[in-house]
Protein backbone atom coordinates (compact mmCIF):
# COMPACT_ATOMS: atom_id res chain seq x y z
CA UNK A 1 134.92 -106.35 -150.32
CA UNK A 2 135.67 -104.63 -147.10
CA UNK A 3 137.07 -105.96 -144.21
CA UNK A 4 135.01 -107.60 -140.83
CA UNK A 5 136.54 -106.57 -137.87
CA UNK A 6 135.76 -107.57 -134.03
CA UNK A 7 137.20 -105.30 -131.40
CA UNK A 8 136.73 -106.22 -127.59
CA UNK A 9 136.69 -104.09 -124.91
CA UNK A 10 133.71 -101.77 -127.14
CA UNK A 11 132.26 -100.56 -123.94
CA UNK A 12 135.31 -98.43 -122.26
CA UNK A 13 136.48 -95.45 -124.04
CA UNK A 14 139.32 -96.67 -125.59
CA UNK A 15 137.48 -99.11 -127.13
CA UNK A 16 134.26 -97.40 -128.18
CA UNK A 17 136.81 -94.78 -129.59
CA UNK A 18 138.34 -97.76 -131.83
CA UNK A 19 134.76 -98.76 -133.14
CA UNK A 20 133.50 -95.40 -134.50
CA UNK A 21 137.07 -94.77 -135.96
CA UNK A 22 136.75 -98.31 -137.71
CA UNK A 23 133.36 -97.52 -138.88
CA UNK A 24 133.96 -94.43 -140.18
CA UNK A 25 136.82 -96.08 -142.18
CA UNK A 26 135.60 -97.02 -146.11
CA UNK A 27 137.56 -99.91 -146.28
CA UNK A 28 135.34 -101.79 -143.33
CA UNK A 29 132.78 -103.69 -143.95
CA UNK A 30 131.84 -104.58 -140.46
CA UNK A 31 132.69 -103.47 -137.22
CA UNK A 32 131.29 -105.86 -134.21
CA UNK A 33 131.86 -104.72 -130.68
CA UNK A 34 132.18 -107.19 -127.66
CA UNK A 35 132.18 -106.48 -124.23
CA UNK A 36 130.58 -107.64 -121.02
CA UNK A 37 128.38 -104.97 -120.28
CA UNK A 38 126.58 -103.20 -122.98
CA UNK A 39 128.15 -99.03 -124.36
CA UNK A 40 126.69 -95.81 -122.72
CA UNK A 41 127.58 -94.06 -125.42
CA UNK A 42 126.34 -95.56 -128.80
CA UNK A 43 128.14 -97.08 -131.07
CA UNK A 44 127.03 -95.77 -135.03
CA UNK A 45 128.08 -97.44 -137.69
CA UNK A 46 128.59 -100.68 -135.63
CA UNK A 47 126.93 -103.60 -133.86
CA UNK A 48 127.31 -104.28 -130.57
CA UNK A 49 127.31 -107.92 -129.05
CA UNK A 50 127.40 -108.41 -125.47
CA UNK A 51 129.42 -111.28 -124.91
CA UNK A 52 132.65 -112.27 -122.38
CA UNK A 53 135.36 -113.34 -124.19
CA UNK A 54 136.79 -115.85 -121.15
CA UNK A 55 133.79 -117.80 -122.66
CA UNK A 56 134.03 -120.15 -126.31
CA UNK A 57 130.79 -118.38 -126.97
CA UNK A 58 133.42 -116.04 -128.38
CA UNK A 59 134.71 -118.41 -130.99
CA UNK A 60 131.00 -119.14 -132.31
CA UNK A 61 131.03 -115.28 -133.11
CA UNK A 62 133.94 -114.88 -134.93
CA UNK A 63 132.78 -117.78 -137.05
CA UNK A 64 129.11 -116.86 -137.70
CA UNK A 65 130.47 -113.16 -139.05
CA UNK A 66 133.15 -114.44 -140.96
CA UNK A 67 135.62 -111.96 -139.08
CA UNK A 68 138.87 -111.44 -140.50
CA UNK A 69 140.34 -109.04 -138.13
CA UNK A 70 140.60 -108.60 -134.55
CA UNK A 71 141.85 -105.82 -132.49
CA UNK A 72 142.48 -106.75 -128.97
CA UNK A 73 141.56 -104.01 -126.40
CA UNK A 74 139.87 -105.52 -123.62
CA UNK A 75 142.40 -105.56 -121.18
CA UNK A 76 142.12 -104.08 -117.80
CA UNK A 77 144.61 -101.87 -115.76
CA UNK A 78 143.72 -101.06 -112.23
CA UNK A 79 142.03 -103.78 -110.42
CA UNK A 80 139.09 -101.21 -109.23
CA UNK A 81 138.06 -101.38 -113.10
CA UNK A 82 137.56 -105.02 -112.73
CA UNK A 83 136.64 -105.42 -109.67
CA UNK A 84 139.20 -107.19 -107.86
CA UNK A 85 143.21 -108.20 -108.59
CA UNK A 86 141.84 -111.63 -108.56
CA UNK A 87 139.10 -110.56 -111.48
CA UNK A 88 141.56 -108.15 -113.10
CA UNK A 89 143.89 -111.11 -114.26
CA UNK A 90 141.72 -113.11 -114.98
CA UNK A 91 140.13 -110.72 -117.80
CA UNK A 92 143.58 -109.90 -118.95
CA UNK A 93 145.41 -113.46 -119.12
CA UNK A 94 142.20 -115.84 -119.18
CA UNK A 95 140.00 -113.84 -121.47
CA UNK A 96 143.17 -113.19 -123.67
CA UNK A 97 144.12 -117.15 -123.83
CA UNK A 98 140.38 -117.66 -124.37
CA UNK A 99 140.20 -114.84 -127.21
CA UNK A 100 143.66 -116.48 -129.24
CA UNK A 101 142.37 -119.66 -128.96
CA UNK A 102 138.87 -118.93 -130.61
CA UNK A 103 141.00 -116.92 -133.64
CA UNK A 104 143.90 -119.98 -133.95
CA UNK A 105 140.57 -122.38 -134.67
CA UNK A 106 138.66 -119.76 -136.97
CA UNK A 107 140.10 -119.91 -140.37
CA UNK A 108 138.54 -116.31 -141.73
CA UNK A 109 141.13 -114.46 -139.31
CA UNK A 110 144.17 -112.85 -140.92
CA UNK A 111 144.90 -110.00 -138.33
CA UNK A 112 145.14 -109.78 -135.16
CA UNK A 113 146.27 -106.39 -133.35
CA UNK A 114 147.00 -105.85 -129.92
CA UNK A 115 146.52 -102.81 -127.33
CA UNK A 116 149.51 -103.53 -124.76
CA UNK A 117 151.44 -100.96 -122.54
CA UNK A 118 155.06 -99.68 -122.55
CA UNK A 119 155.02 -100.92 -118.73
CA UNK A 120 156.03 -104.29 -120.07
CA UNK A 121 159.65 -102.35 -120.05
CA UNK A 122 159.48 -102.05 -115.81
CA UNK A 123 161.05 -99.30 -114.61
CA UNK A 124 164.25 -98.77 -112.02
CA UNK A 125 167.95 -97.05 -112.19
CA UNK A 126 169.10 -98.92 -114.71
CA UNK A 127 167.18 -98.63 -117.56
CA UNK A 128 168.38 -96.82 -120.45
CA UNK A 129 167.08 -93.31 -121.66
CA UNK A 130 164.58 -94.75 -124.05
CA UNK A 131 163.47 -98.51 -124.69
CA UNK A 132 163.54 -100.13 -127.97
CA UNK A 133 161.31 -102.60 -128.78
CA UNK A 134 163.91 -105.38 -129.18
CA UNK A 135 165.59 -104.58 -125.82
CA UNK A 136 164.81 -107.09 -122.63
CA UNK A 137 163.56 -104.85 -119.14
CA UNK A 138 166.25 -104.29 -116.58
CA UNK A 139 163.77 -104.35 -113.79
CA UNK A 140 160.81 -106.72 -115.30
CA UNK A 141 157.54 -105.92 -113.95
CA UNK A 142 156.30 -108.54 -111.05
CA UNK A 143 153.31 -107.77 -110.27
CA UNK A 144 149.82 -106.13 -111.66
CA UNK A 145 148.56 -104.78 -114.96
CA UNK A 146 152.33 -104.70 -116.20
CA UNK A 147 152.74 -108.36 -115.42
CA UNK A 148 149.46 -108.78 -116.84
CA UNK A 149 150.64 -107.31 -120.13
CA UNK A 150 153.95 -109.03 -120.46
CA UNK A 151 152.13 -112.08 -119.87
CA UNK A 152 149.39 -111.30 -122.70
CA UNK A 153 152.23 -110.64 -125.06
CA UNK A 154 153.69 -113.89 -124.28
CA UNK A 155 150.44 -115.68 -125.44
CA UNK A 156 150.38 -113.36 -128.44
CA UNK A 157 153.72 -114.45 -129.84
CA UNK A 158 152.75 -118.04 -129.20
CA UNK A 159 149.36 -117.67 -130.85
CA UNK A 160 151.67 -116.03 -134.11
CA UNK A 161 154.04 -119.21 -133.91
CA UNK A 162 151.00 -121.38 -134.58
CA UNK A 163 149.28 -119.32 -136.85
CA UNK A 164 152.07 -117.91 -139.14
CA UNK A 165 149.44 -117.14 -141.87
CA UNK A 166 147.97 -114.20 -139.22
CA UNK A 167 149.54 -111.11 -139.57
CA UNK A 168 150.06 -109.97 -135.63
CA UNK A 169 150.65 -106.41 -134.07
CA UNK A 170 151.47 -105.63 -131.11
CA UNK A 171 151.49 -101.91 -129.75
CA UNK A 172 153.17 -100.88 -127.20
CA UNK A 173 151.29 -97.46 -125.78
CA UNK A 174 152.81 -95.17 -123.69
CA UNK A 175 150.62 -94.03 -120.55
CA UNK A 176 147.36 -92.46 -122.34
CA UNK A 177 146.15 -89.26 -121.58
CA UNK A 178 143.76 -87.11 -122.84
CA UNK A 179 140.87 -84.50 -121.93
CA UNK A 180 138.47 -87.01 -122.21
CA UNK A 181 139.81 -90.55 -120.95
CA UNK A 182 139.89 -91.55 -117.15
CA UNK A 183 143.26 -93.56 -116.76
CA UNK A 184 144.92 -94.42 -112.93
CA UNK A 185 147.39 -91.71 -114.19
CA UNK A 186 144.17 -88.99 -114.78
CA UNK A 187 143.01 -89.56 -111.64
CA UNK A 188 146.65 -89.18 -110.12
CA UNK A 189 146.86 -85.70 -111.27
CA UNK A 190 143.84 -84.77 -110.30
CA UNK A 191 144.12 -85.53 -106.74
CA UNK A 192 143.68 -82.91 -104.16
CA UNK A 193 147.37 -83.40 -103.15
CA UNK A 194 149.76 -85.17 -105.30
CA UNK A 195 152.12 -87.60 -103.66
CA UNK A 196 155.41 -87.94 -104.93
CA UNK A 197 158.68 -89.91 -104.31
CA UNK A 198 160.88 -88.16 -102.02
CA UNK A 199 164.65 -87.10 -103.58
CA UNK A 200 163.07 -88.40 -107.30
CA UNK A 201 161.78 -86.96 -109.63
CA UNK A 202 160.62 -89.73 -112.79
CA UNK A 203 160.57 -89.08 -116.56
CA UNK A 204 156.77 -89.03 -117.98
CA UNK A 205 156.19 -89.64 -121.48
CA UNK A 206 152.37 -90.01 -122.95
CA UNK A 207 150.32 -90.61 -125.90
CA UNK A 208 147.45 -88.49 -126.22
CA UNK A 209 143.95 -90.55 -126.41
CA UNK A 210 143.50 -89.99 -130.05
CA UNK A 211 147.16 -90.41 -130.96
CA UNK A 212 146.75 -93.41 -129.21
CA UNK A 213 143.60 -94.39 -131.57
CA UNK A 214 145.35 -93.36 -134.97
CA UNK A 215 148.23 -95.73 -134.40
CA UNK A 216 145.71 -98.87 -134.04
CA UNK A 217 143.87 -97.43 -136.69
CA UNK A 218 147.12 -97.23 -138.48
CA UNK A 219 148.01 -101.01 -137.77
CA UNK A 220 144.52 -102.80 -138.28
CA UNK A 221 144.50 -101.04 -141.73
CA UNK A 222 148.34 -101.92 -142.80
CA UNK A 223 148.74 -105.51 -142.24
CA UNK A 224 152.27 -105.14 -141.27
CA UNK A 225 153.30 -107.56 -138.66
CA UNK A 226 155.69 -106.37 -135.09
CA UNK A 227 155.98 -105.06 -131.81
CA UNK A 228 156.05 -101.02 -131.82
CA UNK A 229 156.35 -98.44 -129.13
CA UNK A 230 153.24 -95.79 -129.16
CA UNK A 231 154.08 -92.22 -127.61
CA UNK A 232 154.49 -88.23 -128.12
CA UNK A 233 157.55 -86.83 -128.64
CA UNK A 234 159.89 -85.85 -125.95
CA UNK A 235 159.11 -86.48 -122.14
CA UNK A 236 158.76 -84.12 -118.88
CA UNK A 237 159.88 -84.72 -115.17
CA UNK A 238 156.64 -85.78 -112.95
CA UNK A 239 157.87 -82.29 -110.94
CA UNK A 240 157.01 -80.39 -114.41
CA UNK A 241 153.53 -82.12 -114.82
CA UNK A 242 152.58 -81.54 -111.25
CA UNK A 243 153.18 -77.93 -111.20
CA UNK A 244 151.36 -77.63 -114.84
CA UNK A 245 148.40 -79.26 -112.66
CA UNK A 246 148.06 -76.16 -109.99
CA UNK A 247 147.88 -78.77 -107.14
CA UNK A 248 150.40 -78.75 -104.44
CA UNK A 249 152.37 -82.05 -104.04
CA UNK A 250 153.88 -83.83 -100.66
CA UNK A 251 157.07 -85.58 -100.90
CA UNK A 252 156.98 -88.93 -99.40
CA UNK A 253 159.49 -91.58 -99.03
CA UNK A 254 158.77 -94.55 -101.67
CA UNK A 255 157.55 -97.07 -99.36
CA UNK A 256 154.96 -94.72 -97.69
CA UNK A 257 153.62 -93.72 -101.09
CA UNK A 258 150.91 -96.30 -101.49
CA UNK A 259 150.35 -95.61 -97.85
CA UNK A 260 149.69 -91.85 -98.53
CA UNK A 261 148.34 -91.92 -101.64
CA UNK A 262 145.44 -94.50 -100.61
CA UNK A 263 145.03 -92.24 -97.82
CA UNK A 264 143.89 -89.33 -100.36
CA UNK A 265 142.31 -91.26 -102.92
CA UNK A 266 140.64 -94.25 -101.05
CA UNK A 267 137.99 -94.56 -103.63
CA UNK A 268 139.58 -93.48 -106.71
CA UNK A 269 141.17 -95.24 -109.88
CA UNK A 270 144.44 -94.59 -108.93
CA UNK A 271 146.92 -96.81 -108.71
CA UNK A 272 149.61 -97.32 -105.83
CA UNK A 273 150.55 -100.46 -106.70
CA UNK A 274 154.03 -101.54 -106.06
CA UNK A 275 154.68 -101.64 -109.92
CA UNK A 276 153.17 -98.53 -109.88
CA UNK A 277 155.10 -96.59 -107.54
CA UNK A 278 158.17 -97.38 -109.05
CA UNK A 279 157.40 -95.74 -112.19
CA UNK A 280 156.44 -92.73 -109.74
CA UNK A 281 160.03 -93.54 -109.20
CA UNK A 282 162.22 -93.44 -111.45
CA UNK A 283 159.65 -93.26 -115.03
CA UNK A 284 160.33 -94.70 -118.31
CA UNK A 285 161.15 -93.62 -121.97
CA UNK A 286 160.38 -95.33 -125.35
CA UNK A 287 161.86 -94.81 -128.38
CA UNK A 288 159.21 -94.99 -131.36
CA UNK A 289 161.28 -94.81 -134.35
CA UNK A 290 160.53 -97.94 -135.91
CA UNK A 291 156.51 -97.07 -135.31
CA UNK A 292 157.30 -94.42 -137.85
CA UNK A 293 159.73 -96.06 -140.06
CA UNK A 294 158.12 -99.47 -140.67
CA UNK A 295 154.18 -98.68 -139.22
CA UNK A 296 153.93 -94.52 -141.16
CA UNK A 297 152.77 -93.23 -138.04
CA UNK A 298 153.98 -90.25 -135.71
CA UNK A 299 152.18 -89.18 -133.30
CA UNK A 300 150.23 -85.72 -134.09
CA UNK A 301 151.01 -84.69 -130.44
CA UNK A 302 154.07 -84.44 -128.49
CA UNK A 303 154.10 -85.76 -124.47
CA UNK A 304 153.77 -81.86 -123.39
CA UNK A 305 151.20 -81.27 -125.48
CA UNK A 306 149.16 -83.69 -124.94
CA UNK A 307 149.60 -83.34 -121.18
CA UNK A 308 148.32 -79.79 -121.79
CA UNK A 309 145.10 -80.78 -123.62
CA UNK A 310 144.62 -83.08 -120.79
CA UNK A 311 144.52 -80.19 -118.29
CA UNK A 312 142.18 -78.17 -120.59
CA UNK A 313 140.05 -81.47 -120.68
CA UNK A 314 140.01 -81.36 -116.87
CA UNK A 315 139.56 -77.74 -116.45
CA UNK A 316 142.60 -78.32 -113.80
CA UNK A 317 143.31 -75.54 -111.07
CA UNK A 318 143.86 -75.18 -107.45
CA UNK A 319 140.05 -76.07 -106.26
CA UNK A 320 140.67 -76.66 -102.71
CA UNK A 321 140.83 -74.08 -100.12
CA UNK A 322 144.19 -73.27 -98.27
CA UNK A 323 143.02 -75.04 -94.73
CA UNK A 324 142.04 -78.06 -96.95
CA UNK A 325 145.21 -78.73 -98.99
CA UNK A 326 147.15 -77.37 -95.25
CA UNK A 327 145.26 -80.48 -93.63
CA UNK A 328 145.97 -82.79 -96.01
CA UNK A 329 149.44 -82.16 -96.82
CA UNK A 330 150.34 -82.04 -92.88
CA UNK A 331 148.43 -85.39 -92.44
CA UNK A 332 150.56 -86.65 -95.39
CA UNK A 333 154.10 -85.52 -93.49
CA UNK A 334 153.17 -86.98 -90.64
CA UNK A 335 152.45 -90.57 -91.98
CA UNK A 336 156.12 -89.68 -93.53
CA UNK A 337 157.41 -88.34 -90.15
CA UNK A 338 156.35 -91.74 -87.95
CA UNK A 339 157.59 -94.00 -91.46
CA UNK A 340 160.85 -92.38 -90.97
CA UNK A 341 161.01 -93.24 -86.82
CA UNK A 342 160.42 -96.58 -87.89
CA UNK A 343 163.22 -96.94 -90.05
């Protein structure tokens, strides 16, 4: 008898991804979908329920369909997505407390797996050349969708204490990219003018979209229970990936970066948050050798390629006109100019 399998979050493309993968799989019975508003793409194979899982209604669904297994992708990371920081959290951390506590009171469930985010690591000077899972942050994240995440984590570990008898997962993924997914990172490189930190220049490593997919694939199918970095192989400097872009980039000092960057994008996904910015910084590495050792998988796709399929995805090449990106860039030195007077 195959397996029933939930998966929140069906609606975004991550998740929708997730559901046609599981119901393509032989070895699923059942794939539901849950999310708050209902797919625009469809969803074959699977049903759809539209449902918020901050509410118990959740817990009444996992017990009518007898769902043994649970993959966990419904959390948000820029707070346009949700609309709101306030809203954003409250998805992530409620709906996730909400979510555990319908599967530690529904006996069917055996597995739960969890999409988290190598930005539980932080990122600042001191952190080492590539994070293992077992190693503690040197700069822990304080605010935003990283806090959010090392906070989710922290409720998954509890929810594994009292359930012993549920096999948990947790995957760490490194910053997704892809030629079809719209991430805060996406949108960064596709910004008329890219900001970047002045005298820095970060480490970038990535996971491409369906790399990304394969390795929960990979973990709702094995049962094995841990924590596991998710990313390609090898990383390039943020100088590297802006120059693979074709768009010019301004060098601004670190505090004026939000400043500047908002300036560009005021509408857009991206993300200038403070956590945000130092990543911009200073970047981050993983090390995914136990994913491969103890979960079988590699990723198909190393961090440059992947960042290369993204750019075909994009069709990405200088688009603006000389007077535009001239404009912008000047506006963008002189917001650093009047910063540094300041100072």
């Amino acid at each position: 008898m195959g397996r029933v399998v939930l998966v929140t979050g069906a609606s975004r493309h991550l998740g929708g991804l997730m559901v046609r993968a599981l119901a393509r799989d032989p070895g699923v019975a059942r794939v539901i979908g849950v999310d708050v508003v209902p797919p625009q793409r469809p969803l074959p194979g699977a049903e759809f329920i539209r449902a918020d899982i901050r509410n118990p209604v959740i817990g009444k669904v996992l017990r009518s369909a007898d769902v043994d297994t649970v993959v966990h992708m419904g959390v948000i990371a820029t707070p346009m997505q949700a609309g709101g920081r306030t809203a954003m959290k409250e998805i992530n951390v409620i709906g996730t407390m909400q979510l555990l506590a319908a599967c530690q009171k529904a006996p069917s469930v055996t597995r739960v797996i969890v999409k988290s985010s190598s930005s539980v690591y932080g990122a600042g000077p001191r952190d080492p050349a590539l994070f293992t899972e077992d190693m503690s942050p040197q700069h822990p994240p304080t605010s935003g969708w990283a806090k959010d995440s090392v906070e989710v984590e922290g409720y998954v570990r509890g929810f594994a204490r009292r359930r012993p008898d549920v096999s948990v997962a947790i995957l760490r993924l490194a910053n997704v990219i892809g030629p079809r997914v719209e991430t805060a990172m996406t949108e960064y490189f596709t910004l008329p003018v890219v900001p970047t930190v002045l005298g820095y220049d970060a480490r970038l490593q990535f996971v491409h979209e369906d790399d990304a997919i394969s390795a929960l694939h990979r973990a709702t199918s094995s049962g094995i229970s841990g924590v596991f970095n998710i990313a390609g192989e090898g990383i390039i400097a943020l100088s590297q990936a802006v120059r693979r872009t074709g768009r010019p980039s301004v060098p601004v000092p670190g505090a004026l970066l939000g400043i500047v960057g908002r300036g560009i994008a005021p509408t857009r996904l991206v993300d200038f948050s403070r956590e945000q910015v130092r990543f911009l910084t200073y970047g981050r590495g993983i090390d995914t050798s136990r994913a491969t050792r103890d979960l079988g998988f590699t990723a198909r796709r190393s961090t440059a390629v992947a960042f290369d399929e993204f750019l075909g995805g994009y069709d990405l090449s200088p688009a603006l006109a000389e007077s535009v990106i001239s404009g912008v860039t000047s506006a963008a030195r002189m917001l650093t100019t009047r910063g540094g007077s300041r100072a």
